[in-house]
Protein backbone atom coordinates (compact mmCIF):
# COMPACT_ATOMS: atom_id res chain seq x y z
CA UNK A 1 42.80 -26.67 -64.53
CA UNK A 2 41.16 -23.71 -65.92
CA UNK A 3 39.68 -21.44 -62.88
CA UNK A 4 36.11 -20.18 -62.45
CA UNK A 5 35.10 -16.82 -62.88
CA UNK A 6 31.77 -15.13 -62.26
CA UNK A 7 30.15 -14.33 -65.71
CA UNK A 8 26.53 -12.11 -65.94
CA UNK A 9 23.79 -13.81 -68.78
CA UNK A 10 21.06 -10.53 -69.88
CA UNK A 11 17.94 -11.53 -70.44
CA UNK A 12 14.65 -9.88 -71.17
CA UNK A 13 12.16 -9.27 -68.31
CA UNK A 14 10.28 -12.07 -67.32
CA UNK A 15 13.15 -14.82 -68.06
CA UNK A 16 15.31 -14.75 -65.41
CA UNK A 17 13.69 -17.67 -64.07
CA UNK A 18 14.14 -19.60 -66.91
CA UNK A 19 17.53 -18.67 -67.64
CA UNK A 20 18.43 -19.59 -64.17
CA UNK A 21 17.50 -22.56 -65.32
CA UNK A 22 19.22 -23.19 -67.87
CA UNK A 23 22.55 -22.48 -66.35
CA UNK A 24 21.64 -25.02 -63.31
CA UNK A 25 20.98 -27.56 -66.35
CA UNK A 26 24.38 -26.39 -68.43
CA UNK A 27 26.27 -27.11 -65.44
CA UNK A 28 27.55 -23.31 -63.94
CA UNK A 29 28.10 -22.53 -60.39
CA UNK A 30 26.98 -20.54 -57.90
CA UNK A 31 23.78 -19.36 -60.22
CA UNK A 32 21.67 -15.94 -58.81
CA UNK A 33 19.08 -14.37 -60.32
CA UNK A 34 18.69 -10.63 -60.89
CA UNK A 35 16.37 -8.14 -62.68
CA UNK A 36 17.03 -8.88 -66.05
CA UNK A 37 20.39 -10.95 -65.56
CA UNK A 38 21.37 -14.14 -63.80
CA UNK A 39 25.47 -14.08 -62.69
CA UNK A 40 26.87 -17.61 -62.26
CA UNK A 41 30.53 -18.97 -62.19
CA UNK A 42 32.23 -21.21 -64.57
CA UNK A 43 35.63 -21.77 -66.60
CA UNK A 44 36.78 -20.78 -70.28
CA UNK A 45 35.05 -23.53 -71.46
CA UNK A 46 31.93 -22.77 -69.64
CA UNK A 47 31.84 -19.57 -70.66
CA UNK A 48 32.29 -21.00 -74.85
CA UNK A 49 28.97 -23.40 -73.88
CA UNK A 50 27.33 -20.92 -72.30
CA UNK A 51 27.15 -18.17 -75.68
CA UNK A 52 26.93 -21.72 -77.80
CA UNK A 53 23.47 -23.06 -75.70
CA UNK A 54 21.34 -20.69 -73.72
CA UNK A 55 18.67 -20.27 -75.52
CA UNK A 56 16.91 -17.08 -73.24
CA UNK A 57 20.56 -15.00 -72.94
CA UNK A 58 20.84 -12.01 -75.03
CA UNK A 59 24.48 -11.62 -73.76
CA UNK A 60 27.11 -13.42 -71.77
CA UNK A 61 29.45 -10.51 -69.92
CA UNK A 62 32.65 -11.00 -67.92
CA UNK A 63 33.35 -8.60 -65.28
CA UNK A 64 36.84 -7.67 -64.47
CA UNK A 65 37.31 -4.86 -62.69
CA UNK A 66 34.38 -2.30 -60.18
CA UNK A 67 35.31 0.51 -58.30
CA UNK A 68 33.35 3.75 -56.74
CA UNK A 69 33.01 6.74 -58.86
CA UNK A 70 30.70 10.33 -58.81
CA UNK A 71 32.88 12.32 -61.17
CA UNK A 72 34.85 12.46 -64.17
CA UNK A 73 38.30 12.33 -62.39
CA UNK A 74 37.16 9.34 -60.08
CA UNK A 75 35.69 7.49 -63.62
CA UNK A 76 38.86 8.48 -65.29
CA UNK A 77 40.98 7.32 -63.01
CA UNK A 78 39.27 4.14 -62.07
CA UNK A 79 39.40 2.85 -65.70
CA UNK A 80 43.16 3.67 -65.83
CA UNK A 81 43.28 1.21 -63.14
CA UNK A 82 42.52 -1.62 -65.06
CA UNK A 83 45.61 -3.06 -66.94
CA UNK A 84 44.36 -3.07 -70.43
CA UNK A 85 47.80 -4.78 -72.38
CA UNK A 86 46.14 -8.10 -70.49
CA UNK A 87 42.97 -7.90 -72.86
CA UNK A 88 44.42 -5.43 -76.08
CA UNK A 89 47.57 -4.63 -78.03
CA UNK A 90 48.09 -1.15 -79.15
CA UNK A 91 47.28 -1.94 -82.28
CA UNK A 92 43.98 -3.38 -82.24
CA UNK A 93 40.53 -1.83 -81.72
CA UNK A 94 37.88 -1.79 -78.88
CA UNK A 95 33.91 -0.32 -78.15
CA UNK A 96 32.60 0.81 -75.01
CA UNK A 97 28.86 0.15 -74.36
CA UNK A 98 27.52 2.32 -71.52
CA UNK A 99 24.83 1.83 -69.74
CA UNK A 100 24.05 4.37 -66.99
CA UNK A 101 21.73 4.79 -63.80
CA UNK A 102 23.12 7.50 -62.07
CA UNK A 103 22.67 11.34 -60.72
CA UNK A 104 26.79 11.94 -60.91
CA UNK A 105 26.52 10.89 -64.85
CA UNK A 106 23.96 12.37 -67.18
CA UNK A 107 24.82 10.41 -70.57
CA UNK A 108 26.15 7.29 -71.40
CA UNK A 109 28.13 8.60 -74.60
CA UNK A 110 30.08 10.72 -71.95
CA UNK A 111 31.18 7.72 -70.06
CA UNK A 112 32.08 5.65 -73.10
CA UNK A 113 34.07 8.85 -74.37
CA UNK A 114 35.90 9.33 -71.15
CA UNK A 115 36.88 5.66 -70.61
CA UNK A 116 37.96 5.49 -74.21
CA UNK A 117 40.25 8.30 -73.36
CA UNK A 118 41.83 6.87 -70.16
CA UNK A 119 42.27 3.34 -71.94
CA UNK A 120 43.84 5.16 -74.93
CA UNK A 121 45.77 7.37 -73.05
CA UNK A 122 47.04 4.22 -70.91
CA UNK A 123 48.60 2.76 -74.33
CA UNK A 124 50.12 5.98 -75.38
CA UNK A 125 52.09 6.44 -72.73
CA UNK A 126 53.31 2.74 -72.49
CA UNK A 127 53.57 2.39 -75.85
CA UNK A 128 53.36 5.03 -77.89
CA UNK A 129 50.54 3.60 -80.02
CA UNK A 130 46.92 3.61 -79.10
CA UNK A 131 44.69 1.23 -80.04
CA UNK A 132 41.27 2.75 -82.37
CA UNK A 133 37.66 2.56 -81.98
CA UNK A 134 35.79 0.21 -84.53
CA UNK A 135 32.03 0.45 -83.47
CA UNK A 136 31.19 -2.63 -86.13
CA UNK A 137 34.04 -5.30 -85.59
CA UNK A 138 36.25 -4.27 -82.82
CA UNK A 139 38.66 -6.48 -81.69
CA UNK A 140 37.30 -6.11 -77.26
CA UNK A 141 33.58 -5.11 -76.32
CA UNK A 142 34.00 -3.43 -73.25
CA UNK A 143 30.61 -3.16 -71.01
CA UNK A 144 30.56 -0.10 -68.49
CA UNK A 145 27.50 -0.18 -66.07
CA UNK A 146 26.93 2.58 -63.75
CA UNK A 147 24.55 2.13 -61.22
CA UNK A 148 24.61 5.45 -58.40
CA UNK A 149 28.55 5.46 -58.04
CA UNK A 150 29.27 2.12 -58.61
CA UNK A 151 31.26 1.29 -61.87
CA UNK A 152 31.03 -1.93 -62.87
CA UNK A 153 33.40 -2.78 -65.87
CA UNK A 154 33.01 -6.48 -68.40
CA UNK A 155 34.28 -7.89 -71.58
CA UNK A 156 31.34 -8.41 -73.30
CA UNK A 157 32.22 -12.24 -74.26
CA UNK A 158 29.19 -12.73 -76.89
CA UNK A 159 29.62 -9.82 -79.33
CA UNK A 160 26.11 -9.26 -81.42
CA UNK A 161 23.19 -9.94 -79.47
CA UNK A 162 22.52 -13.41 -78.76
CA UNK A 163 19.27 -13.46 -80.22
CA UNK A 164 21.39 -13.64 -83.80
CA UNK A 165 21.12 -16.96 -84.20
CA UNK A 166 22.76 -16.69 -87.75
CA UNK A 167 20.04 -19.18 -89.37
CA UNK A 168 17.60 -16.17 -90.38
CA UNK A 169 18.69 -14.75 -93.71
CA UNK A 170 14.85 -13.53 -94.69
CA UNK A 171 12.66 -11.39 -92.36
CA UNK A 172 9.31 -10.42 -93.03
CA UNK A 173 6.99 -8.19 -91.55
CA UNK A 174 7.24 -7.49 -87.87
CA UNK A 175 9.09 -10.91 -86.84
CA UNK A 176 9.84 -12.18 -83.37
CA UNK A 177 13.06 -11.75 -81.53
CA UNK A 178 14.75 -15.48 -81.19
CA UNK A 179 15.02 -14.70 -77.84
CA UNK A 180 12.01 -13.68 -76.94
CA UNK A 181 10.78 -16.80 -79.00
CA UNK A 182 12.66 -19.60 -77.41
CA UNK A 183 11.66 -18.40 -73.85
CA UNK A 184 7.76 -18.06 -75.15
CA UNK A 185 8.21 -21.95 -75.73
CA UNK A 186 9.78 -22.43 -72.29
CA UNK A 187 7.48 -20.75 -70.83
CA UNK A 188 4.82 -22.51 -72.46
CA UNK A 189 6.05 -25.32 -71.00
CA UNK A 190 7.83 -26.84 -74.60
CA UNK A 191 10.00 -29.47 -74.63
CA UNK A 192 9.27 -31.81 -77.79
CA UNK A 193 6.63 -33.86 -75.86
CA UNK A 194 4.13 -33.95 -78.63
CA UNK A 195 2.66 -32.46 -81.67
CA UNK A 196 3.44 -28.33 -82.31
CA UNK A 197 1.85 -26.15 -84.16
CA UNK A 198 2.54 -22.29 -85.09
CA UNK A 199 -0.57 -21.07 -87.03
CA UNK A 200 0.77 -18.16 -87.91
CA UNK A 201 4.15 -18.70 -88.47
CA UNK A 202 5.71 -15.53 -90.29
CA UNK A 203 9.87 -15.92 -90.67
CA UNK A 204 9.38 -18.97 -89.36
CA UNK A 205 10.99 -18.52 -85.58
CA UNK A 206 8.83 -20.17 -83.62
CA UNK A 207 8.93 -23.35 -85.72
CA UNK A 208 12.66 -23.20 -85.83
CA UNK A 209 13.46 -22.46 -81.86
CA UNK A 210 10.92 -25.09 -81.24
CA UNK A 211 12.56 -27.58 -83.18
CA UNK A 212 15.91 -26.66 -81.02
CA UNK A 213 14.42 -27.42 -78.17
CA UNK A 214 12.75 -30.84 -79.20
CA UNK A 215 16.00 -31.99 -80.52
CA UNK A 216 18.03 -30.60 -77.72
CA UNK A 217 20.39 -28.61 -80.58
CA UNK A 218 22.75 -25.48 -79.20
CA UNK A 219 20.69 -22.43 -79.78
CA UNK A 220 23.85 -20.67 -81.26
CA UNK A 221 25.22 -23.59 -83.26
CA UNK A 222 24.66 -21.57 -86.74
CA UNK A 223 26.20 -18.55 -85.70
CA UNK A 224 28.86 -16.86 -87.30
CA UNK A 225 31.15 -15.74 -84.62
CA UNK A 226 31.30 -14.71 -80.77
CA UNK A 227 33.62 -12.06 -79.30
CA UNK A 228 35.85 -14.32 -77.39
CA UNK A 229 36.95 -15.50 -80.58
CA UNK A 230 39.20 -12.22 -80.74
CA UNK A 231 40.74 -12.51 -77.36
CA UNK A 232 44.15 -13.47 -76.97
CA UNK A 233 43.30 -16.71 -74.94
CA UNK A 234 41.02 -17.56 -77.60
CA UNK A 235 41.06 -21.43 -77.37
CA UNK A 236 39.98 -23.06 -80.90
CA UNK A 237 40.36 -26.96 -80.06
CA UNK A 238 38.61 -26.45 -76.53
CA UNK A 239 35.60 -24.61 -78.52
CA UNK A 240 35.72 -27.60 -80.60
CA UNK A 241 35.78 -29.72 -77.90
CA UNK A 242 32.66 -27.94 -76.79
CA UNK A 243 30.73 -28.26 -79.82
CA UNK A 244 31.43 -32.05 -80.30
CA UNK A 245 29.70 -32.25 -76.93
CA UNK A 246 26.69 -30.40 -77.20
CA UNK A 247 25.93 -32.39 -80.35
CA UNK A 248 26.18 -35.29 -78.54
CA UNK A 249 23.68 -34.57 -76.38
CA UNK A 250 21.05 -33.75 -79.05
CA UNK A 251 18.27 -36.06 -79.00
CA UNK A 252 15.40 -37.78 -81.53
CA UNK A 253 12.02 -36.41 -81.92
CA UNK A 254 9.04 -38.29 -82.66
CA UNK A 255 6.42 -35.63 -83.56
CA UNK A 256 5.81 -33.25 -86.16
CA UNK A 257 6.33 -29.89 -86.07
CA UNK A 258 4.30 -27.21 -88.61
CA UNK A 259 3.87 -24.03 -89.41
CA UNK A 260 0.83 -22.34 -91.58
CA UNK A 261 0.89 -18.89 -92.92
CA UNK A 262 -1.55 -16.85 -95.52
CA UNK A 263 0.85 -15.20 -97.02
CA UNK A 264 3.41 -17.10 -99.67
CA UNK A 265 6.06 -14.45 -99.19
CA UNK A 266 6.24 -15.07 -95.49
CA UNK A 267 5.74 -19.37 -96.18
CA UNK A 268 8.52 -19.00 -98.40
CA UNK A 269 10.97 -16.84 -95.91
CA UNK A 270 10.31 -19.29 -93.28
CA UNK A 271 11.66 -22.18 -95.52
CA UNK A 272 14.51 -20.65 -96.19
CA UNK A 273 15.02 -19.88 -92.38
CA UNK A 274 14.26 -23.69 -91.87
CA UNK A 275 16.78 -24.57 -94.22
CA UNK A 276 19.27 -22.42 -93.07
CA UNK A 277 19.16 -23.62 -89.61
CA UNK A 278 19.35 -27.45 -91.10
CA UNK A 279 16.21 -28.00 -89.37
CA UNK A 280 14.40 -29.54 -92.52
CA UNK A 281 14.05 -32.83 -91.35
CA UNK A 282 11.85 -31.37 -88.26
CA UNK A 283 9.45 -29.12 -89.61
CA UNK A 284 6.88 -28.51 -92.61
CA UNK A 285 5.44 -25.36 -93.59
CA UNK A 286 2.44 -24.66 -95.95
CA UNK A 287 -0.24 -21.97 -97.12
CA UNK A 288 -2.85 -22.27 -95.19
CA UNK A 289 -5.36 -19.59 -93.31
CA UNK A 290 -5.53 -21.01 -89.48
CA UNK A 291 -9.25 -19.86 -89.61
CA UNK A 292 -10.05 -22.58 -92.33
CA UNK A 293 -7.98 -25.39 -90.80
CA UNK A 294 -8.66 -28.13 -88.24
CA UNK A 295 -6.90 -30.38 -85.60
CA UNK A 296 -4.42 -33.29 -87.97
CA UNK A 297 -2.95 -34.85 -85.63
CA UNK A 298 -4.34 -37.48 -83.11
CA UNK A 299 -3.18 -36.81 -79.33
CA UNK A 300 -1.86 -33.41 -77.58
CA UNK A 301 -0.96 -30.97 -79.39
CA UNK A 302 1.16 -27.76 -78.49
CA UNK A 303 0.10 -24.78 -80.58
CA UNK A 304 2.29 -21.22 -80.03
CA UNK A 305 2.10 -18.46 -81.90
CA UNK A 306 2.58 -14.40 -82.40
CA UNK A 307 -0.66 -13.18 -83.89
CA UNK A 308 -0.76 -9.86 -85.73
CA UNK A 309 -0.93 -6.82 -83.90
CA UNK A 310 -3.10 -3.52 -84.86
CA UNK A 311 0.17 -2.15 -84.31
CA UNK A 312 1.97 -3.52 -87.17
CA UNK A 313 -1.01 -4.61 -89.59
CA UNK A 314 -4.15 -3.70 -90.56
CA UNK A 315 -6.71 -5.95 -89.54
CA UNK A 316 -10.19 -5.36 -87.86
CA UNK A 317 -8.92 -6.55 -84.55
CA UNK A 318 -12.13 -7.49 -82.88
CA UNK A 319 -13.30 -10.11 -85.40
CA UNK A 320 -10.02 -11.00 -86.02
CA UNK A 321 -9.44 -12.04 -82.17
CA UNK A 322 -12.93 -13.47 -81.95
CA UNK A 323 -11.83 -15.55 -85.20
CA UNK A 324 -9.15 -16.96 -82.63
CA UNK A 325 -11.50 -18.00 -79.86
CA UNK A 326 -14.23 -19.59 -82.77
CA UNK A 327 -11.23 -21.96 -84.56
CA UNK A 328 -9.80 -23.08 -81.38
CA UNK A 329 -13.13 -23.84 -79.69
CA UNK A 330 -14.45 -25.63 -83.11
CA UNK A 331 -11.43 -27.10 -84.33
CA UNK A 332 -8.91 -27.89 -81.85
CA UNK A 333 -9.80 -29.88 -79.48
CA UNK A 334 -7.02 -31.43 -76.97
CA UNK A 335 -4.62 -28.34 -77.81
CA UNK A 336 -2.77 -26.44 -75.55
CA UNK A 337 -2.96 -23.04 -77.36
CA UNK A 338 -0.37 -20.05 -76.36
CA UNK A 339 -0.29 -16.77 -78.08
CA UNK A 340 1.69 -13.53 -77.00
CA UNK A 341 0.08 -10.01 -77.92
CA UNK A 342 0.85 -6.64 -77.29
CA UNK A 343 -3.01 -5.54 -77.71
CA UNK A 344 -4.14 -6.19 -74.16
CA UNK A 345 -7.62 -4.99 -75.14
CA UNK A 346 -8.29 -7.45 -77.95
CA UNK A 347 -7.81 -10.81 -75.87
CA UNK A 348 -11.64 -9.79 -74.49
CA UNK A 349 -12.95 -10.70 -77.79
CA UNK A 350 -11.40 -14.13 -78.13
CA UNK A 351 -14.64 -15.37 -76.09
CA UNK A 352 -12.46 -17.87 -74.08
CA UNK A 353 -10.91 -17.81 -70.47
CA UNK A 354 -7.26 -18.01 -70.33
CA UNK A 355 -6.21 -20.82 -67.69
CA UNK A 356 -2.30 -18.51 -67.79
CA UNK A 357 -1.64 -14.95 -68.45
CA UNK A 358 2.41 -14.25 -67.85
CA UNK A 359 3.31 -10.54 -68.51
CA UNK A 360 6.47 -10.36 -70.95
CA UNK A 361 7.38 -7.28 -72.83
CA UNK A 362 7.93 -7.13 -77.46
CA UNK A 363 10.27 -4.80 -77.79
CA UNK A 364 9.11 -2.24 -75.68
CA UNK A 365 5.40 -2.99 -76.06
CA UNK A 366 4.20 -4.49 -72.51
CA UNK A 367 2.55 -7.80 -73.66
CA UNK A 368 0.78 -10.78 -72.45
CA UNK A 369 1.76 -14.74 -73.01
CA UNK A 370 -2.18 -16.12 -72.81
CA UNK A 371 -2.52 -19.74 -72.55
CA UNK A 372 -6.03 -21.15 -73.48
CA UNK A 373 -6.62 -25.44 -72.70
CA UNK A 374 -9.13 -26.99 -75.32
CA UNK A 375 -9.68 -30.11 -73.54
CA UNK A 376 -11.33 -33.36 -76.04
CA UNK A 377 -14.63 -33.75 -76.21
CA UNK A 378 -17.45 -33.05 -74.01
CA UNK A 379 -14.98 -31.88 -71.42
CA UNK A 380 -14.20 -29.44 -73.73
CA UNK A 381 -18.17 -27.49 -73.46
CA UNK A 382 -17.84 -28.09 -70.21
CA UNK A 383 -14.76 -25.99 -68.81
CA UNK A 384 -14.54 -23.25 -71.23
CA UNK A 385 -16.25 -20.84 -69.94
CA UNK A 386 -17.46 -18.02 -71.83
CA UNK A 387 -15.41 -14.75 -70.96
CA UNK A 388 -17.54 -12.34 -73.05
């Protein structure tokens, strides 16, 4: 029997909760939530299902060694500590990411230098050989977090950020973080229970990540490769194992899922996203302007989207936002509407009251996830109450 180890899942602020989650459902042990980070415990295999299917991780880390340090020396020698032959050969090559919260330690490229030098130095003198950096395909990601004097160090087990899904080939202008995307629609509440609709759909990653989630596919099934791949207990038939059953556990989906855009060059980017991620048989995109369209579909319908900022394009922001407020009151009925924006000021002009405001950060603009219910009928004139 493989043994459990405690591993640390990074997230972005606001998603711990949900990534919690998500391990409980995956299966790991002994889950707690952080700031920014949930640590659990789990095996190898865990640990290969883990990078493969959380869809609100940016990184999956494995800690291995933590000691005190508030000097050079102490951070010198506490590195040579660890026995690096276990994770490297001489002649292979590693990065150090540093990240550092501390008075003792002013920059984080000093720590990475002066752990590279007590690793290195470690191989020389067992060895004679040293193993070399390679800052864009090492063979070991090494994490080093400092926090006051405590020194925690990881094998990053993920390699690129998660939120490189590997299905989008095109981006346009200003597209959402994958990420960020899938746990909007978690947030929101998504979960392939009915219609969806992204009016504005860009590169297409809403409509993609959305169609993940309906079908119940591994968020990182189209990636190209994760850093435990490298490691010298790199285990190809249990990752295959793995995959065989997450697929099996992917489910049908009896909606539709669509995407509208004004622009061609961004309809035709998201298709090729779309295709890429062999999602084709989920979701249809078109040309359309949301401000001229209407409700399609009969029953519920989930509607999420990233509108425009003034930040990143040039449109007359109030109308633009009261444009919002006017096609959702007129023209979609029964919709549960969700729409993140950076522009905290402009959500005053969308005339309606949001029944959910979550605070979530773009990048690092501070943003709001606004939820607004259109309810059928004469319901609808009823509850929406003017918030002009």
């Amino acid at each position: 029997m493989e043994e459990n180890f405690k591993m640390i899942a990074k997230c972005f602020f606001g998603f711990e909760e949900i990534l919690e989650k998500e391990l409980r459902t995956l299966g790991a042990q002994d889950v707690e939530k952080g700031v920014r980070m949930v640590s659990f415990k789990g095996d190898k295999g865990f640990m290969y299902k883990a990078n493969l299917s959380l869809r609100t991780a940016l990184k999956v880390l494995k800690p291995i060694y933590s000691f005190r340090a508030n000097n050079e020396q102490a951070l010198y020698k506490g590195i040579s500590g660890v026995n690096w032959s276990k994770f490297l050969n001489a002649n292979q090559t590693f990065v150090i990411d540093a990240t550092v919260h501390s008075t003792y330690f002013n920059h984080s490229e000093f720590v990475s230098q002066k752990c590279k030098d007590a690793i290195v130095d470690q191989f020389r003198e067992r060895t004679g050989q040293r193993p070399s950096i390679d800052k864009q395909y090492p063979d070991l990601r090494i994490n080093i977090h400092i926090d006051k004097d405590q020194v925690s160090v990881a094998l990053d087990t993920s390699g690129n950020s998660l939120h490189q899904r590997g299905y989008r080939t095109a981006t346009n202008i200003a597209p959402i973080n994958e990420v960020l995307a899938a746990g909007i629609l978690l947030l929101s509440g998504w979960e392939g229970q009915s219609h969806f609709l992204d009016p504005m759909c860009g590169s297409g990653t809403f409509l993609a990540e959305a169609a993940m989630i309906a079908c119940n596919i591994p968020a990182n099934i189209n990636r190209k490769e994760f850093a435990f791949e490298k490691w010298k207990d790199w285990d190809n038939d249990l990752f295959d194992q793995i995959i065989n059953s997450l697929m099996k556990k992917t489910k049908e989906f009896h909606y539709t899922i669509k995407g509208f855009d004004k622009a061609p060059s961004a309809v035709s980017k998201a298709k090729d996203n779309i295709r890429n991620a062999n999602l084709e048989d989920y979701v249809t995109i078109r040309e359309d302007n949301f401000f001229d369209t209407e409700k399609e579909v009969e029953g519920k319908l989930h509607m999420v989207f990233n509108p425009p900022y003034d930040e990143r394009l040039d449109i007359q922001m109030e109308r633009f936002y009261a444009s919002i407020g006017d096609t959702l009151k007129k023209n979609y009925p029964g919709t549960n509407a969700w729409f993140i924006t950076a522009n905290l000021e402009a959500l005053k002009f969308v005339g309606l009251k949001p029944s959910r405001k979550i605070k979530l950060f773009n990048g690092s603009l501070e943003a709001r996830l606004v939820k607004y219910e259109m309810y059928e009928g004469s319901k609808r004139t009823k509850f929406q109450s003017e918030a002009r």
